[in-house]
Protein backbone atom coordinates (compact mmCIF):
# COMPACT_ATOMS: atom_id res chain seq x y z
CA UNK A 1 16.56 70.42 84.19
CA UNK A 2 19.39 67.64 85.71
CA UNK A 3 18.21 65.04 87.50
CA UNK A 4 19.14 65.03 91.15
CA UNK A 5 19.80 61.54 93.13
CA UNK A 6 21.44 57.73 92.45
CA UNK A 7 20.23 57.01 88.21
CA UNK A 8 18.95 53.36 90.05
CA UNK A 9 17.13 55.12 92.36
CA UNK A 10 15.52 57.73 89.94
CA UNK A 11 14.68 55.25 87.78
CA UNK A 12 12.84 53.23 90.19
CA UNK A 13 11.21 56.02 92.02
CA UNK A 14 7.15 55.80 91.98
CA UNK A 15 7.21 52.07 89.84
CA UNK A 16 5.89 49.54 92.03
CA UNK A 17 7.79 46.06 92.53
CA UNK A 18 6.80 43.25 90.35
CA UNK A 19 8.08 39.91 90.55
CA UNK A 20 5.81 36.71 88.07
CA UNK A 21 5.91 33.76 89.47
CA UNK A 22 5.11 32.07 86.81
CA UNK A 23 8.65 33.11 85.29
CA UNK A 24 10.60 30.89 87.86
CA UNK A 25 13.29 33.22 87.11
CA UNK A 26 15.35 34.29 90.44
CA UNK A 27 14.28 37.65 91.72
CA UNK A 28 16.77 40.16 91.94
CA UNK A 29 16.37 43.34 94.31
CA UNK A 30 18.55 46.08 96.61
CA UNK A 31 17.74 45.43 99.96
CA UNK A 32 18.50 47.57 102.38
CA UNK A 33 18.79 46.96 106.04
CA UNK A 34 19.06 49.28 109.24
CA UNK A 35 22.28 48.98 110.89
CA UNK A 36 20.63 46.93 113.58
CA UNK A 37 18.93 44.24 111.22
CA UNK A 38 22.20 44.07 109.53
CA UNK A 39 24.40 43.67 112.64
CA UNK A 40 21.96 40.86 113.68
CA UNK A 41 22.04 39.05 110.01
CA UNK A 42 25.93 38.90 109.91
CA UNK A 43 26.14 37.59 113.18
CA UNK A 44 23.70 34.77 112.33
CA UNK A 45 26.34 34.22 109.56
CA UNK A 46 29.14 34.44 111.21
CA UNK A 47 27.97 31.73 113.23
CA UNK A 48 27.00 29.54 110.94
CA UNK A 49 29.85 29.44 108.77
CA UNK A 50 32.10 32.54 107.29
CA UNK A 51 31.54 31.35 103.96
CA UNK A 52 27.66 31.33 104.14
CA UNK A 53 26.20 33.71 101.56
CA UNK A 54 23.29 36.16 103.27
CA UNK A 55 21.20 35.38 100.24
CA UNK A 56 21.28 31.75 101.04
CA UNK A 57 20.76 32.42 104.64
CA UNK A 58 17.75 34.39 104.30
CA UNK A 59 16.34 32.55 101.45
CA UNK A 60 15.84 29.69 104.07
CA UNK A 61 14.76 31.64 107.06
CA UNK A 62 12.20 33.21 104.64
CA UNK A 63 11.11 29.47 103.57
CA UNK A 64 10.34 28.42 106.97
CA UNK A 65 8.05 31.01 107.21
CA UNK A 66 3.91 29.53 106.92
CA UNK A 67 2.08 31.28 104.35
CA UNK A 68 -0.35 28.81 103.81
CA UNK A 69 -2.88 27.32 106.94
CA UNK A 70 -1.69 23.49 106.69
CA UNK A 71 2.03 24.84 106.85
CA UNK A 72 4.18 23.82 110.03
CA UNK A 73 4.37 26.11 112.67
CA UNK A 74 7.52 28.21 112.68
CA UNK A 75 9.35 27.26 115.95
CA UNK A 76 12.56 27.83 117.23
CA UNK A 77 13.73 24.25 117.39
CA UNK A 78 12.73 24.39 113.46
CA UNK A 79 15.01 26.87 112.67
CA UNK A 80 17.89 26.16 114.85
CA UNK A 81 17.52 22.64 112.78
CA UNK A 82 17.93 23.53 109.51
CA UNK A 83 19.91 26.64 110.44
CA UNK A 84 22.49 23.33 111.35
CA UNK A 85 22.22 21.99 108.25
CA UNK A 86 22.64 25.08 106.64
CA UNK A 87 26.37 25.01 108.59
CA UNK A 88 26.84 21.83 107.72
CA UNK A 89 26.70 22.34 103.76
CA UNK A 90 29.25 24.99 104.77
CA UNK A 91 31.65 23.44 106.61
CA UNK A 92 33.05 23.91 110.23
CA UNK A 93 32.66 26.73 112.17
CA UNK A 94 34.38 27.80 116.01
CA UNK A 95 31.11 27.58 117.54
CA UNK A 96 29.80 23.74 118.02
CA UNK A 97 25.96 24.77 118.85
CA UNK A 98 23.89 27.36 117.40
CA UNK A 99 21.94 29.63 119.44
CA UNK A 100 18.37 29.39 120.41
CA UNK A 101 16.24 31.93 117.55
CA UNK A 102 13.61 33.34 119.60
């Protein structure tokens, strides 16, 4: 009997997701995003700089977030910091502040 559906997603179907640390090999996944999430993540990017790659971007949002109890808080003046440093790496952009993350 055929197969119905995407091969990736067939193949995938009912294996969990592993990732080992230990490997300090970059972890590679599909994301998928609702329209909404996605319409918020490229305007983040958009502000920051055009050429800003959404993997970079949300690899340090995700850093910034505490997962262990003597971490920093996460605060919006945190991440509107290194969200400028972020545009900085990346060049100009037409906007000379970014906004306030709430």
């Amino acid at each position: 009997m055929a197969q119905t559906g995407h091969p990736q997603r067939r193949r995938r179907r009912g294996r969990p997701v592993t990732y080992d640390p230990a490997s300090n090999q970059p972890w590679r996944t599909t994301a998928r995003f609702t329209p909404d999430t996605a319409k918020k993540i490229f305007a983040l990017k958009a502000r920051i700089s055009d050429e800003l790659p959404v993997d970079e971007m949300l690899n340090l949002l995700t850093s910034l977030v505490p997962t262990d109890p003597g971490d920093p808080p996460l605060t919006a003046e945190r991440i509107e910091q290194e969200l400028q440093k972020l545009a900085e790496r990346f060049g100009p952009t037409d906007q000379e502040e970014l906004p306030l993350v709430s």
